[in-house]
Structures are given as C-alpha cells and as structure tokens.
C-alpha atoms as a PDB file:
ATOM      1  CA  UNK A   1       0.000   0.000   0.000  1.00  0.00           C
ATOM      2  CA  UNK A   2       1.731   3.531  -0.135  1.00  0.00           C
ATOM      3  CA  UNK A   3       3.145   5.044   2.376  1.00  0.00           C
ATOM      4  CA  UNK A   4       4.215   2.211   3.785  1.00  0.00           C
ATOM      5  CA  UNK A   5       8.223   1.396   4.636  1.00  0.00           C
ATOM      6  CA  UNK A   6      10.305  -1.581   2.929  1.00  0.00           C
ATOM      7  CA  UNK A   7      13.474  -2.677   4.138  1.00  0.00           C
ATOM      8  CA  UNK A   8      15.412  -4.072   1.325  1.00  0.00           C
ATOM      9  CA  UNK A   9      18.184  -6.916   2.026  1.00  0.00           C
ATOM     10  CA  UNK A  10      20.834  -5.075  -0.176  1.00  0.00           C
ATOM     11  CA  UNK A  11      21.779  -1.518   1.072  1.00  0.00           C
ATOM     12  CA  UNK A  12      21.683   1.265  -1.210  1.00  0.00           C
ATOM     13  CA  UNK A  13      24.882   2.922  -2.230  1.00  0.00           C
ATOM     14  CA  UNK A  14      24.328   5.594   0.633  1.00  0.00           C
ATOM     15  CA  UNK A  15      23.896   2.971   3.013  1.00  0.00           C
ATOM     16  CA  UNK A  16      20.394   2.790   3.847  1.00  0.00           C
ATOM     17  CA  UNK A  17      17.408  -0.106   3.442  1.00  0.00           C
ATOM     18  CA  UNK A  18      14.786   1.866   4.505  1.00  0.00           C
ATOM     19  CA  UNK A  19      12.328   2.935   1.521  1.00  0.00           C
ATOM     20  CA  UNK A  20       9.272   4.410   1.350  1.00  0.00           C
ATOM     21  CA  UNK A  21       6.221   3.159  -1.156  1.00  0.00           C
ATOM     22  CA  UNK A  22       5.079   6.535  -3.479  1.00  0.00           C
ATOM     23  CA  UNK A  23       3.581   4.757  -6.549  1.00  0.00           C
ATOM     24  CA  UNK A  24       1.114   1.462  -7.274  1.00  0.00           C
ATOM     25  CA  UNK A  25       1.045  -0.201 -10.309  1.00  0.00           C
ATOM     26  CA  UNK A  26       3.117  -2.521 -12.726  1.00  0.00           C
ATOM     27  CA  UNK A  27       6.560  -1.103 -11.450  1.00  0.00           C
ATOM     28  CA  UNK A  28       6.245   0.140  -7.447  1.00  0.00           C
ATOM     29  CA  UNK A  29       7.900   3.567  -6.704  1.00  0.00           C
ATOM     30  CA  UNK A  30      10.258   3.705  -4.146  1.00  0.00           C
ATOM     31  CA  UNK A  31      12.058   6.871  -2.222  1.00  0.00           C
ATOM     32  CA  UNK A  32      14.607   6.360  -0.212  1.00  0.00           C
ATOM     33  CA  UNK A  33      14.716   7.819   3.097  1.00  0.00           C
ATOM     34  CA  UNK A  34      17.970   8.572   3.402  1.00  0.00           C
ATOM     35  CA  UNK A  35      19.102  10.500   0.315  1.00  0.00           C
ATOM     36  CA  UNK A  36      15.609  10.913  -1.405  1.00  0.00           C
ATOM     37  CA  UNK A  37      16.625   8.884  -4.408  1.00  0.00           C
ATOM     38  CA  UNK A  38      13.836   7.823  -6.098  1.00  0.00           C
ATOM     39  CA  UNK A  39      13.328   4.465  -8.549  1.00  0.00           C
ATOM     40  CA  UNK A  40      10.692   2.378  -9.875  1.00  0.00           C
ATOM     41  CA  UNK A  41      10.623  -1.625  -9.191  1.00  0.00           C
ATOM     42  CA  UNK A  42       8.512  -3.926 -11.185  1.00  0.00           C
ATOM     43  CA  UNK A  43       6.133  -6.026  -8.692  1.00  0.00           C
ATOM     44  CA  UNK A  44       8.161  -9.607  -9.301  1.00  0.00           C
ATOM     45  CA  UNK A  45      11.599  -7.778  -8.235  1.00  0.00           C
ATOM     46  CA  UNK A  46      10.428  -6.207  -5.552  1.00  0.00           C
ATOM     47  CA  UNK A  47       8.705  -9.434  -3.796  1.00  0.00           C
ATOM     48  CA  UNK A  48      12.673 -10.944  -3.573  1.00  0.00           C
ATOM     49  CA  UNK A  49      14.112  -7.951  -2.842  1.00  0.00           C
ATOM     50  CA  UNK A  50      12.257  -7.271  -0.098  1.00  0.00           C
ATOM     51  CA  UNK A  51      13.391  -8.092   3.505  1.00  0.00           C
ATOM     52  CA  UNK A  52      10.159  -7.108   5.808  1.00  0.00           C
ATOM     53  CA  UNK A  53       7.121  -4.535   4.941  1.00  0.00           C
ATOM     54  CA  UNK A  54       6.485  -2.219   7.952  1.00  0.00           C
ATOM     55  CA  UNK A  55       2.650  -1.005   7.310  1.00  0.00           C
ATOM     56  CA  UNK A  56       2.026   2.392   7.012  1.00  0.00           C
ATOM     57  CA  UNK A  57       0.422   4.135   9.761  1.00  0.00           C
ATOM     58  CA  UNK A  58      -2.553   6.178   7.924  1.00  0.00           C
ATOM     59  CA  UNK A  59      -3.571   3.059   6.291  1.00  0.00           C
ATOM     60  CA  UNK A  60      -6.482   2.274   9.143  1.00  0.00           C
ATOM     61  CA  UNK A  61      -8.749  -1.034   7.622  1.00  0.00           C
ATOM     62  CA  UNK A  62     -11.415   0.104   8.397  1.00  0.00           C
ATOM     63  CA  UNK A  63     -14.703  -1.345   6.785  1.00  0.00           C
ATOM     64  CA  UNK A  64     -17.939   0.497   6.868  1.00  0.00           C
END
C-alpha cells in the first residue's frame, strides 16, 4: 500500500534499506529515506528484494 516502509536486504549505495512506497502499479515507486533517491521496481523484483514490509500508519482497515 503507499506510504508504507520496505526494508530491502541489499543496502543502497548511501547505506540505507529503509524505503518508502510513493507509486502502485506494474513497477512500485520507491524513495529512499535517506538521500531521497527515487526508482521504480517492477512487482516480481520487488517481492525478492524485499526483507520485511512495515505497514504504514494512515492506512487504518477500516470497513464500513
């Protein structure tokens, strides 16, 4: 969902993992939250890149 964080297993060449989900669709959007660098990630990539998904916190399920 966006806004939520990703924490990749390889580091970024600034040395962070920490990204942040901007876009949905066939290629994610990622920024990350160290030096703002921002790149796109089709869906299949991004599933074994991924270490652990940390939910975003405005993203309330909330069913009416």
């Amino acid at each position: 969902m966006l806004e939520d964080l990703i924490i990749m297993r390889k580091p970024h060449p600034c040395g962070s993992t920490l990204w942040k989900v901007v876009r949905l669709g066939a290629d994610i959007g990622l920024v990350c939250q160290t030096c703002g660098h921002k790149v796109f990630i089709p869906r299949r990539d991004l599933a074994k890149r991924m270490k652990k998904l940390i939910p975003g916190t405005n993203n309330a399920s909330t069913t009416d």
